[in-house]
PDB file of N, CA and C in Angstrom:
ATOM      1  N   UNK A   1     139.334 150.316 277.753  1.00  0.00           N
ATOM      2  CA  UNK A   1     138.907 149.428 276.704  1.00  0.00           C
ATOM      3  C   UNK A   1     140.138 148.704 276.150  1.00  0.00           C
ATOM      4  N   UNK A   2     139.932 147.545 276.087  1.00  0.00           N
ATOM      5  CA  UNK A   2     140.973 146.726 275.591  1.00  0.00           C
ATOM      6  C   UNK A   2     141.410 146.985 273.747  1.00  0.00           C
ATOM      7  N   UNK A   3     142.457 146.778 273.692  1.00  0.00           N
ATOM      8  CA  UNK A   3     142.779 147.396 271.729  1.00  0.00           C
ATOM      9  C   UNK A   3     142.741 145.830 271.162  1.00  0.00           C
ATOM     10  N   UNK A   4     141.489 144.978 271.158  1.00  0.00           N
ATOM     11  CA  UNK A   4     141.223 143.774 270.445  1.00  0.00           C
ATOM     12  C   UNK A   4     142.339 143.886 268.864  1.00  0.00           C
ATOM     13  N   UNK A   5     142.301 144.596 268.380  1.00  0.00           N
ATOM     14  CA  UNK A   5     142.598 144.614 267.163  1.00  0.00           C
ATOM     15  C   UNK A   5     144.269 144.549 267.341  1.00  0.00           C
ATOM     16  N   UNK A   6     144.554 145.403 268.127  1.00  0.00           N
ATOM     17  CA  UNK A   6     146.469 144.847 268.651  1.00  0.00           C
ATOM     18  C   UNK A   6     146.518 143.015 268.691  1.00  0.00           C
ATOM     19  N   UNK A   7     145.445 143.149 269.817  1.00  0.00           N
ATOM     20  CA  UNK A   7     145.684 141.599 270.067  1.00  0.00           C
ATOM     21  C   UNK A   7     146.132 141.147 268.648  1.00  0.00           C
ATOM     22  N   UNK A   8     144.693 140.819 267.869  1.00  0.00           N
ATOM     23  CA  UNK A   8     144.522 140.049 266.847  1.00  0.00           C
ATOM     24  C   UNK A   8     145.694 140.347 265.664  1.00  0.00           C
ATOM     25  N   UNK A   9     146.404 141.017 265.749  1.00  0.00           N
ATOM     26  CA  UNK A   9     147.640 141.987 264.696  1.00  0.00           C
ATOM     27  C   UNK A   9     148.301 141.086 265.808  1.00  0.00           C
ATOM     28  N   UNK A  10     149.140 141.225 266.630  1.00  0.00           N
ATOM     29  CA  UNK A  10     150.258 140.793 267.197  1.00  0.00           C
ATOM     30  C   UNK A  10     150.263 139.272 266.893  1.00  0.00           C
ATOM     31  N   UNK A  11     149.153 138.727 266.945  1.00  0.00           N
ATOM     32  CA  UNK A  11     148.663 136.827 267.502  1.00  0.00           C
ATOM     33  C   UNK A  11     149.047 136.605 266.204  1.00  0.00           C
ATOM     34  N   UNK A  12     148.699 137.006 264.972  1.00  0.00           N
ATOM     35  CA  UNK A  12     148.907 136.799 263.624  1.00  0.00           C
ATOM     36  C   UNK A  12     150.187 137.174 263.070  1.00  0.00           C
ATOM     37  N   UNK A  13     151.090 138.401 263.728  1.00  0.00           N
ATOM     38  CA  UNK A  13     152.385 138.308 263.562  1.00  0.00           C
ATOM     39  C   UNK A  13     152.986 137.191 263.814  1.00  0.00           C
ATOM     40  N   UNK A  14     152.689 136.672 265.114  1.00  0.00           N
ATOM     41  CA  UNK A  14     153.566 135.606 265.637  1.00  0.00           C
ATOM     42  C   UNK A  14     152.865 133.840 265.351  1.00  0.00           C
ATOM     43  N   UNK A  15     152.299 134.037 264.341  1.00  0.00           N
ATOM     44  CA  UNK A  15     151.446 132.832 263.414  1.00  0.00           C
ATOM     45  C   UNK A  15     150.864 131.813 264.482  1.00  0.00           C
ATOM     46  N   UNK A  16     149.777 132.663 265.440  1.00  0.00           N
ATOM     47  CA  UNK A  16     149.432 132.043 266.637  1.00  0.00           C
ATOM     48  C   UNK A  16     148.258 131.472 266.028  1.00  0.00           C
ATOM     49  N   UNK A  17     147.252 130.655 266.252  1.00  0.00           N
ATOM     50  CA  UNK A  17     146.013 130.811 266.140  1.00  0.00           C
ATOM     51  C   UNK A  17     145.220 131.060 267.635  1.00  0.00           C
ATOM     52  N   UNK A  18     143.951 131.368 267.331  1.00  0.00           N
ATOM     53  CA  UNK A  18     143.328 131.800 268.703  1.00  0.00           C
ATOM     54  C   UNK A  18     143.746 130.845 269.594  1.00  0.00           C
ATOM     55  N   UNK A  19     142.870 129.353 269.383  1.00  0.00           N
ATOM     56  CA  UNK A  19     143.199 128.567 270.506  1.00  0.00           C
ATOM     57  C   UNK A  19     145.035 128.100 271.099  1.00  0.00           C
ATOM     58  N   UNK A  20     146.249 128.681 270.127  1.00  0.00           N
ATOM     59  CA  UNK A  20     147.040 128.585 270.521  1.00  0.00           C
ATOM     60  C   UNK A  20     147.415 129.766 271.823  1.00  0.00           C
ATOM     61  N   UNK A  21     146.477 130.752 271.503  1.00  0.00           N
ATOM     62  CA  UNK A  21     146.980 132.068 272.799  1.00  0.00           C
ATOM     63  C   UNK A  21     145.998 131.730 273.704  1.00  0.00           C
ATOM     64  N   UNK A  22     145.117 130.889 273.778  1.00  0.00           N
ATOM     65  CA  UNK A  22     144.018 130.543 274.467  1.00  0.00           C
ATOM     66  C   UNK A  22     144.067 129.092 275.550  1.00  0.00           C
ATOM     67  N   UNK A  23     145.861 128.424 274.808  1.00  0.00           N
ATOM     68  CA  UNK A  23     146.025 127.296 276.051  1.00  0.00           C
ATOM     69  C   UNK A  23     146.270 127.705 277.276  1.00  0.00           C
ATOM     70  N   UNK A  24     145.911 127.282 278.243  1.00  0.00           N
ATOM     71  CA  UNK A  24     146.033 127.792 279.800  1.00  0.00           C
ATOM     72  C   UNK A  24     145.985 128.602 279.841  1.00  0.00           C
ATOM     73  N   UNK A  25     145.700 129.490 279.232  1.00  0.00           N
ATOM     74  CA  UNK A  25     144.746 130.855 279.546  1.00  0.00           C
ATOM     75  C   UNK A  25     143.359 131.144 280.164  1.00  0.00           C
ATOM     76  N   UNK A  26     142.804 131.116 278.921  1.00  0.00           N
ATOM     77  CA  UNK A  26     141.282 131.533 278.464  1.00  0.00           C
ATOM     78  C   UNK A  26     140.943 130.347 277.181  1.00  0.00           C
ATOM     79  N   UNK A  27     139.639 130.288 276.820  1.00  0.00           N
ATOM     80  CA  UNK A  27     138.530 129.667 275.923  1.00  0.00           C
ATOM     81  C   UNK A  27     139.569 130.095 274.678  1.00  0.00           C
ATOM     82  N   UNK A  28     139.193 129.906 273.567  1.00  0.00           N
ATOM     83  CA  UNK A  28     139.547 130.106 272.082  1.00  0.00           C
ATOM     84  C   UNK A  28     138.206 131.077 271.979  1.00  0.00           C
ATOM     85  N   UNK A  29     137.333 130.863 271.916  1.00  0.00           N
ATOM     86  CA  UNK A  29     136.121 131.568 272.332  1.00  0.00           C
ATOM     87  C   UNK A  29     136.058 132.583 272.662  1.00  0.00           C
ATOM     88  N   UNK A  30     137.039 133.274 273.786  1.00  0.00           N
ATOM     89  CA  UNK A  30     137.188 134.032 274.972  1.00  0.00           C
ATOM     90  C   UNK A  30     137.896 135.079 273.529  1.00  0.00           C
ATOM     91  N   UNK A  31     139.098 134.436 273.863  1.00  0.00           N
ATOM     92  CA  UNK A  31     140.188 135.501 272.433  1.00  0.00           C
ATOM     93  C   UNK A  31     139.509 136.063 271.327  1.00  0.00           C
ATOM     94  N   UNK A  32     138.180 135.354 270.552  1.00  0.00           N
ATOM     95  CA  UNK A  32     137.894 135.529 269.776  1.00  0.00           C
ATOM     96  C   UNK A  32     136.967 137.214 270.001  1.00  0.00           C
ATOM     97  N   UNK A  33     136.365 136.949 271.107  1.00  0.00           N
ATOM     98  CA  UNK A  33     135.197 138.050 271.644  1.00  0.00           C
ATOM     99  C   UNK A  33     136.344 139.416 272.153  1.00  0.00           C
ATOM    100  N   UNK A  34     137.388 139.156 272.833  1.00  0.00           N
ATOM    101  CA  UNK A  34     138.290 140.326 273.330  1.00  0.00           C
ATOM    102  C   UNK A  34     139.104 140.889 271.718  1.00  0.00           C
ATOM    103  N   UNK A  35     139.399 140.321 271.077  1.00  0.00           N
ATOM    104  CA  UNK A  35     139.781 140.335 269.483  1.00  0.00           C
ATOM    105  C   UNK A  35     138.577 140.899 268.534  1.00  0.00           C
ATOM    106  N   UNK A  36     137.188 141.105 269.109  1.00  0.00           N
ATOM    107  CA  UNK A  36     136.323 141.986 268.571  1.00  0.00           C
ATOM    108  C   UNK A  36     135.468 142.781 269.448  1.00  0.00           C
ATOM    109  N   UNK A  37     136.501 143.254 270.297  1.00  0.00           N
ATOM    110  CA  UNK A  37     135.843 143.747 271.489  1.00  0.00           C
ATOM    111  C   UNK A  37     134.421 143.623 271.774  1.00  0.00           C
ATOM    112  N   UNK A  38     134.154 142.439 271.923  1.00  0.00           N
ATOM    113  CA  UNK A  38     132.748 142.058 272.249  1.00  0.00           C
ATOM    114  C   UNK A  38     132.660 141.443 273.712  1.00  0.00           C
ATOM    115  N   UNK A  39     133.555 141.219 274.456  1.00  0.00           N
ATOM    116  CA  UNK A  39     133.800 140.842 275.903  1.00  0.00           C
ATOM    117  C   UNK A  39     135.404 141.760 276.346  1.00  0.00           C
ATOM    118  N   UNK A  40     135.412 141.619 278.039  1.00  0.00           N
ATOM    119  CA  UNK A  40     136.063 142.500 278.449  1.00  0.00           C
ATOM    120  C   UNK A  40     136.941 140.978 279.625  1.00  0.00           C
ATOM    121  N   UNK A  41     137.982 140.743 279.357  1.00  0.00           N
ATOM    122  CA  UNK A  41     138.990 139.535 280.243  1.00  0.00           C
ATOM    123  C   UNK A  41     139.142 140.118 281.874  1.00  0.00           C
ATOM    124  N   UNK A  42     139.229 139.143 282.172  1.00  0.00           N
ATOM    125  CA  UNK A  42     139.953 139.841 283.964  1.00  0.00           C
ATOM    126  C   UNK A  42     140.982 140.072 283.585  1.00  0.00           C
ATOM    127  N   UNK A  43     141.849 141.228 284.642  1.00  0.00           N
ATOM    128  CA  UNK A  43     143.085 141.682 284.554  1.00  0.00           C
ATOM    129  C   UNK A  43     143.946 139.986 284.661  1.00  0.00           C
ATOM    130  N   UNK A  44     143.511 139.381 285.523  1.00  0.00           N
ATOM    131  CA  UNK A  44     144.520 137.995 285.470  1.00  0.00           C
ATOM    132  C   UNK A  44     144.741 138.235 283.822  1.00  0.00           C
ATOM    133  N   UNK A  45     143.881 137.619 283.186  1.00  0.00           N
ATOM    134  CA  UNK A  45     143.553 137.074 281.933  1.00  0.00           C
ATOM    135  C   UNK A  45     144.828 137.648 280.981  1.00  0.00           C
ATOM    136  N   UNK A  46     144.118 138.894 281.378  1.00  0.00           N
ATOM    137  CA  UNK A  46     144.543 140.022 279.917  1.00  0.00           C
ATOM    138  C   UNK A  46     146.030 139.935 280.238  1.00  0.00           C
ATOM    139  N   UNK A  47     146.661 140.251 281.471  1.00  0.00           N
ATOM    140  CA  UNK A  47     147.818 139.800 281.715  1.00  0.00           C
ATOM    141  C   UNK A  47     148.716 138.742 281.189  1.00  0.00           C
ATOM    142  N   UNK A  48     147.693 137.448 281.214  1.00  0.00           N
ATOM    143  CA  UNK A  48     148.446 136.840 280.693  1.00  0.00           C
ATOM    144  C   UNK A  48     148.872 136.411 279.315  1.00  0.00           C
ATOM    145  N   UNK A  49     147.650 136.950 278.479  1.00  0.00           N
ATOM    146  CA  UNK A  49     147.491 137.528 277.153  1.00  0.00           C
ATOM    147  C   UNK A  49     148.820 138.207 276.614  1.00  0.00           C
ATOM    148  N   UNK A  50     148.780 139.463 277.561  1.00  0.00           N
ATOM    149  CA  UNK A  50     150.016 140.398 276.876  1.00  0.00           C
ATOM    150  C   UNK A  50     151.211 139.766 276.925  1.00  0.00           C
ATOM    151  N   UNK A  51     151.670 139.095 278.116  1.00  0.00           N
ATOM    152  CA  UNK A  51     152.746 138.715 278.351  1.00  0.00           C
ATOM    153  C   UNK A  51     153.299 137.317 277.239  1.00  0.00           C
ATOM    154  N   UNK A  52     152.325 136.755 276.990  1.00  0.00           N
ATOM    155  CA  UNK A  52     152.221 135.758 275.748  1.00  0.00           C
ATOM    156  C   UNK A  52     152.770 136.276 274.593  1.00  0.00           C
ATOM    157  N   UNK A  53     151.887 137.751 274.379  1.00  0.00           N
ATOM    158  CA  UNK A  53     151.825 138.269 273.130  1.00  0.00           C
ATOM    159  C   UNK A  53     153.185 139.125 273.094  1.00  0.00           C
ATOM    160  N   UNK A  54     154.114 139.440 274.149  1.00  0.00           N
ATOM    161  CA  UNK A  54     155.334 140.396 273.965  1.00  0.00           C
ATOM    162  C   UNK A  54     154.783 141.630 274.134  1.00  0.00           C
ATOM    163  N   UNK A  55     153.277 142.133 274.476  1.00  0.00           N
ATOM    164  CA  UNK A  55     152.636 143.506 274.374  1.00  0.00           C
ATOM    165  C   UNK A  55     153.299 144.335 275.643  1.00  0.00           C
ATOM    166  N   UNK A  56     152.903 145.771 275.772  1.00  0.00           N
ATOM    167  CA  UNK A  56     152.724 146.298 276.880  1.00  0.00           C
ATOM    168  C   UNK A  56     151.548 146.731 276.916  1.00  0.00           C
ATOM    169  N   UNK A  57     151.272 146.708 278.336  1.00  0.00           N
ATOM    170  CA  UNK A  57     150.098 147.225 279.118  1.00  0.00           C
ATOM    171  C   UNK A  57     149.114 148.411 278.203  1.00  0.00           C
ATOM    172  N   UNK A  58     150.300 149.617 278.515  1.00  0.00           N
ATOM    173  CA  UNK A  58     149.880 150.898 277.985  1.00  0.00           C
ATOM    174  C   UNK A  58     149.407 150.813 276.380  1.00  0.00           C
ATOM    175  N   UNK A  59     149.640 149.717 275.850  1.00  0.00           N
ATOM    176  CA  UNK A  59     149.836 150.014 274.551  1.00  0.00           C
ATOM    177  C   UNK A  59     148.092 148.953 274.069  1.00  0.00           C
ATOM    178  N   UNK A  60     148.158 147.909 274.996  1.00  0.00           N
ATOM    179  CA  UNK A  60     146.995 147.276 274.733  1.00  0.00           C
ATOM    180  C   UNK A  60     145.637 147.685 274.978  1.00  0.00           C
ATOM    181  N   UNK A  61     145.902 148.375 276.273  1.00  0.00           N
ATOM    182  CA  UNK A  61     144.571 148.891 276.692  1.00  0.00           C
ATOM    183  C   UNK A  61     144.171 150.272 276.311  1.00  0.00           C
ATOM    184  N   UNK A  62     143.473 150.694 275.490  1.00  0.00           N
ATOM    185  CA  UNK A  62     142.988 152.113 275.036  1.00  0.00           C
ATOM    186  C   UNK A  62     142.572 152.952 276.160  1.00  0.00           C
ATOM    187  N   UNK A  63     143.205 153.764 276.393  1.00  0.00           N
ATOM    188  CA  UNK A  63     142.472 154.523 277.437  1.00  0.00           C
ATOM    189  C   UNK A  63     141.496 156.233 276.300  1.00  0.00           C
ATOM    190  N   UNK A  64     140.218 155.905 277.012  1.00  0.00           N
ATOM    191  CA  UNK A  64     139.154 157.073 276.395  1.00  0.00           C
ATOM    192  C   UNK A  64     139.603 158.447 276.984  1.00  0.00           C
ATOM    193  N   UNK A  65     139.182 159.469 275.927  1.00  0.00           N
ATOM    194  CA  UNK A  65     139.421 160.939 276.268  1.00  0.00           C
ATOM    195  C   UNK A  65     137.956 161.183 277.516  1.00  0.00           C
ATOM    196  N   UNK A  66     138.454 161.651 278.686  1.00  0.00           N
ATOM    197  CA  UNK A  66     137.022 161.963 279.614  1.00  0.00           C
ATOM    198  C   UNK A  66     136.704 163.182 279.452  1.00  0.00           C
ATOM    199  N   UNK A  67     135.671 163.205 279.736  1.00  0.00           N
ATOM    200  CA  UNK A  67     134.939 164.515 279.686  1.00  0.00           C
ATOM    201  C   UNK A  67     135.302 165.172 281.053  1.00  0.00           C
ATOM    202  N   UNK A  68     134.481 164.243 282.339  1.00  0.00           N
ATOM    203  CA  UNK A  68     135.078 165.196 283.480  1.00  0.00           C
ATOM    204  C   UNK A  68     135.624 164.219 284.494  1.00  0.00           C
ATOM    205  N   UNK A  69     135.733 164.617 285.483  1.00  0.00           N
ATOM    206  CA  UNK A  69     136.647 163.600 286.762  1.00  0.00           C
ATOM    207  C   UNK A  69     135.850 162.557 287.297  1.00  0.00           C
ATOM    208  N   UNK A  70     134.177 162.689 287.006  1.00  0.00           N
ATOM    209  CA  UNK A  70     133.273 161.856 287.556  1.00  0.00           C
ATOM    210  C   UNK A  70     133.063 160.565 286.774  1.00  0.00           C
ATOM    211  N   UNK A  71     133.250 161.012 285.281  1.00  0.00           N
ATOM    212  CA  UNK A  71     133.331 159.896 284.277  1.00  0.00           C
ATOM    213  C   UNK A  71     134.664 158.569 284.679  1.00  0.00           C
ATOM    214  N   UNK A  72     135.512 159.272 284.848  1.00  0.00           N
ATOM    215  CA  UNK A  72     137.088 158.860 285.605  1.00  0.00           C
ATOM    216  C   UNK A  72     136.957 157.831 286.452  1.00  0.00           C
ATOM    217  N   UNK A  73     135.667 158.442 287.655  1.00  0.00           N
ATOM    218  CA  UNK A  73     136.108 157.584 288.730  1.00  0.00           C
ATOM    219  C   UNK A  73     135.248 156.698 288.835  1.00  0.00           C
ATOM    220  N   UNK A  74     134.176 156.904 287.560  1.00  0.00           N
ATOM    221  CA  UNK A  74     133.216 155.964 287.396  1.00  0.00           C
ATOM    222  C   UNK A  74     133.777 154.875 286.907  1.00  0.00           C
ATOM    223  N   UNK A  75     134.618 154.947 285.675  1.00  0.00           N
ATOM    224  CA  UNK A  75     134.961 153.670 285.168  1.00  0.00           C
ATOM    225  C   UNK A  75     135.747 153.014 286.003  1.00  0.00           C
ATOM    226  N   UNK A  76     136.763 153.561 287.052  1.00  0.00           N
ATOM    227  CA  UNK A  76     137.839 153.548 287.825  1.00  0.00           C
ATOM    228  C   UNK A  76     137.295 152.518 288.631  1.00  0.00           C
ATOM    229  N   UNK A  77     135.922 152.978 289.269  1.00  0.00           N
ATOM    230  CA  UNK A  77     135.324 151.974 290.312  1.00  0.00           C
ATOM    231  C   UNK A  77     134.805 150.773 288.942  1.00  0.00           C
ATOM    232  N   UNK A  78     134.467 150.777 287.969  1.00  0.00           N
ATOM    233  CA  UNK A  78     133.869 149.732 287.412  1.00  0.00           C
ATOM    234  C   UNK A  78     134.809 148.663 287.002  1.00  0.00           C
ATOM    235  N   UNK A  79     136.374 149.064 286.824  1.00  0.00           N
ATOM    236  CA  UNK A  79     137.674 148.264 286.810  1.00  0.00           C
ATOM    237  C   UNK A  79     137.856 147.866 287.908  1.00  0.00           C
ATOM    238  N   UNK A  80     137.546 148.358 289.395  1.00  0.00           N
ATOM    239  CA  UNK A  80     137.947 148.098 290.973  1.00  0.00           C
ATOM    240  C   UNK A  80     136.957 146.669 291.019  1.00  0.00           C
ATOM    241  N   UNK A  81     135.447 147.101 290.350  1.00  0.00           N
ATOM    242  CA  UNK A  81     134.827 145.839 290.532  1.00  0.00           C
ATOM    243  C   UNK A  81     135.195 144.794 290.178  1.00  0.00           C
ATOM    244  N   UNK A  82     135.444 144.926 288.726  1.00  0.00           N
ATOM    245  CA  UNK A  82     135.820 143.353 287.785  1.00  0.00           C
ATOM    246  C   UNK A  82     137.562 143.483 288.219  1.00  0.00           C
ATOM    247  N   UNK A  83     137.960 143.439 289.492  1.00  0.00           N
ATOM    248  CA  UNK A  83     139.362 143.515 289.857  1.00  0.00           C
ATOM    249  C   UNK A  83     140.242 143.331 288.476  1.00  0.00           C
ATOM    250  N   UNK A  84     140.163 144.590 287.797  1.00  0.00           N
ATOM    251  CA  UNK A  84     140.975 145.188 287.468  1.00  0.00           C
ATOM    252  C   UNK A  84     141.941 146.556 287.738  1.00  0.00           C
ATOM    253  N   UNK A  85     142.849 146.038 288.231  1.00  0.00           N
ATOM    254  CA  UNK A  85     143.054 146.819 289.187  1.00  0.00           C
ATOM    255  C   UNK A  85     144.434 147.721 288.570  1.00  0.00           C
ATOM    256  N   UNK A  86     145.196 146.762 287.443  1.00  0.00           N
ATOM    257  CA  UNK A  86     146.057 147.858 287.221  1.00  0.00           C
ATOM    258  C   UNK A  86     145.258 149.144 286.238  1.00  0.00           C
ATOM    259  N   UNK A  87     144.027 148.548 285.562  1.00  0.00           N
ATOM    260  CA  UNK A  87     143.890 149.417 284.860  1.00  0.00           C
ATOM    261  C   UNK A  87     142.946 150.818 285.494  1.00  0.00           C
ATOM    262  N   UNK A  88     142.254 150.130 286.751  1.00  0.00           N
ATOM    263  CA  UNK A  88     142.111 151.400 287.537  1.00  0.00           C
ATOM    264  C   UNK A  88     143.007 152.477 288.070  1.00  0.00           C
ATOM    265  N   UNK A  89     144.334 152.068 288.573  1.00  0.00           N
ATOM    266  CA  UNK A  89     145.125 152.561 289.219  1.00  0.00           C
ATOM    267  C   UNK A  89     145.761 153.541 287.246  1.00  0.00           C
ATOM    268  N   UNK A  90     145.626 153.558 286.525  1.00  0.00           N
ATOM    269  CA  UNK A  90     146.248 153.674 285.079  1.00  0.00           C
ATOM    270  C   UNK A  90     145.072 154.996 285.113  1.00  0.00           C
ATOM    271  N   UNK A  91     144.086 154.710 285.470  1.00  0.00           N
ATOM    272  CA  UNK A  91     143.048 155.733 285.242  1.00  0.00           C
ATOM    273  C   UNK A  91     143.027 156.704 286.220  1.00  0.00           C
ATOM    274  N   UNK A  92     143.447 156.319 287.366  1.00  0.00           N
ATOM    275  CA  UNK A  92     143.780 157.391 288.476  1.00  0.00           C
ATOM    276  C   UNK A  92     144.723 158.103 288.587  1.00  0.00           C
ATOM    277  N   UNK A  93     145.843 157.693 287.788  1.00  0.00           N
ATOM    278  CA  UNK A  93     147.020 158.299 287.731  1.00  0.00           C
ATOM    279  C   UNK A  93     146.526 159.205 286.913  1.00  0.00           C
ATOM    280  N   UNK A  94     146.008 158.926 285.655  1.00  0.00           N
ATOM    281  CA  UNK A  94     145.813 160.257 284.371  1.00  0.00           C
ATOM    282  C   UNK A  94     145.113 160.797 284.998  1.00  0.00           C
ATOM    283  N   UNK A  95     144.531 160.686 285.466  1.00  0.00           N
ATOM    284  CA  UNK A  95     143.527 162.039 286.410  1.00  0.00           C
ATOM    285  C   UNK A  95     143.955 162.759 287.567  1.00  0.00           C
ATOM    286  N   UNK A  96     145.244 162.249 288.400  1.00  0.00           N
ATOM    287  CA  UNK A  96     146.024 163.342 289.116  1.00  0.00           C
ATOM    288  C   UNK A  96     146.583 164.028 288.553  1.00  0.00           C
ATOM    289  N   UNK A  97     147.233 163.490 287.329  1.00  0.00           N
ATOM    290  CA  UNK A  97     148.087 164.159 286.258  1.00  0.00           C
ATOM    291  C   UNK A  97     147.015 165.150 285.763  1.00  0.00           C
ATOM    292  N   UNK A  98     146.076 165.391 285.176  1.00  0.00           N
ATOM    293  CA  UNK A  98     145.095 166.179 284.582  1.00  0.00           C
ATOM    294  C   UNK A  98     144.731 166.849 285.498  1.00  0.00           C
ATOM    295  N   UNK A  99     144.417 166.847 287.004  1.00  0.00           N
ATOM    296  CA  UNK A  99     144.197 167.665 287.298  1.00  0.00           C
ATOM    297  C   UNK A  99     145.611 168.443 288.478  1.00  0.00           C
ATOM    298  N   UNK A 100     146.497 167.884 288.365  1.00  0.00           N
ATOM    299  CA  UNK A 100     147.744 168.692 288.545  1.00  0.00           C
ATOM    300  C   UNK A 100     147.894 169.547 287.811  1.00  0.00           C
ATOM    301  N   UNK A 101     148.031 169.087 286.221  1.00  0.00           N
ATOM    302  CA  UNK A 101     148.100 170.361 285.049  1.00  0.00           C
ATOM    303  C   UNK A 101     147.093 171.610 285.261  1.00  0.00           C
ATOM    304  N   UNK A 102     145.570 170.921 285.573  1.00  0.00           N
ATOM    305  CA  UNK A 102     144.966 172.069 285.415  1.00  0.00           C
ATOM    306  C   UNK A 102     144.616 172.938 286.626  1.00  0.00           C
ATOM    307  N   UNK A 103     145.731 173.195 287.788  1.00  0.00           N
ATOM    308  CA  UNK A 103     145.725 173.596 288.761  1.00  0.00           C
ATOM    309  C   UNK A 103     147.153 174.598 288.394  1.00  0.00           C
ATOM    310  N   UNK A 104     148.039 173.974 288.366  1.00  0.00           N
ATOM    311  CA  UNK A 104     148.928 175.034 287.306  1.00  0.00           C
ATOM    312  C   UNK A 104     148.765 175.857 286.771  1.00  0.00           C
ATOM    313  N   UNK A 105     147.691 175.649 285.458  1.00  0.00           N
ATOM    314  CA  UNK A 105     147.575 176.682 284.603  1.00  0.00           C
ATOM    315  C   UNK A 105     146.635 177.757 285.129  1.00  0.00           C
TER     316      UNK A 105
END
């Protein structure tokens, strides 16, 4: 899930208005809906969002607490669809990691 509310905090630090983070990007429109998490950008997009905004990756995109590994690879494939792809590969990693740990213990 994208952290709309970073967006909209960072864009206003840097005395952007929407349609200014929205030239050659995306819509003004577009910013407004990812800024109330009411739409979800292509990785192009959001990319080029952060990189606008000075963000990092890790820091924009919320990653959810899962319940189990199936939830994981569900969303995993639902980011593979809307080629988002770093944030699948972000979700696969925490889940080797999680279940490395819990093979350990």
């Amino acid at each position: 899930m994208i952290n709309g509310e970073l967006i909209r905090k960072r864009r206003k630090e840097l005395k952007m208005s929407q349609g200014e983070l929205a030239r050659g990007i995306t819509s003004q429109g577009m910013i407004s809906q990812i800024e109330t998490q009411t739409a979800t950008p292509s990785a192009k997009t959001l990319e080029k969002i952060i990189t606008r905004l000075h963000l990092d990756f890790a820091e924009t995109v919320k990653t959810k607490e899962y319940v189990n590994c199936e939830e994981v690879l569900t969303d995993a494939g639902i980011s593979l669809i809307n080629r988002q792809y770093t944030q699948a590969t972000e979700m696969l990693k925490s889940l080797g990691k999680k279940l490395t740990h819990e093979q350990t213990m």
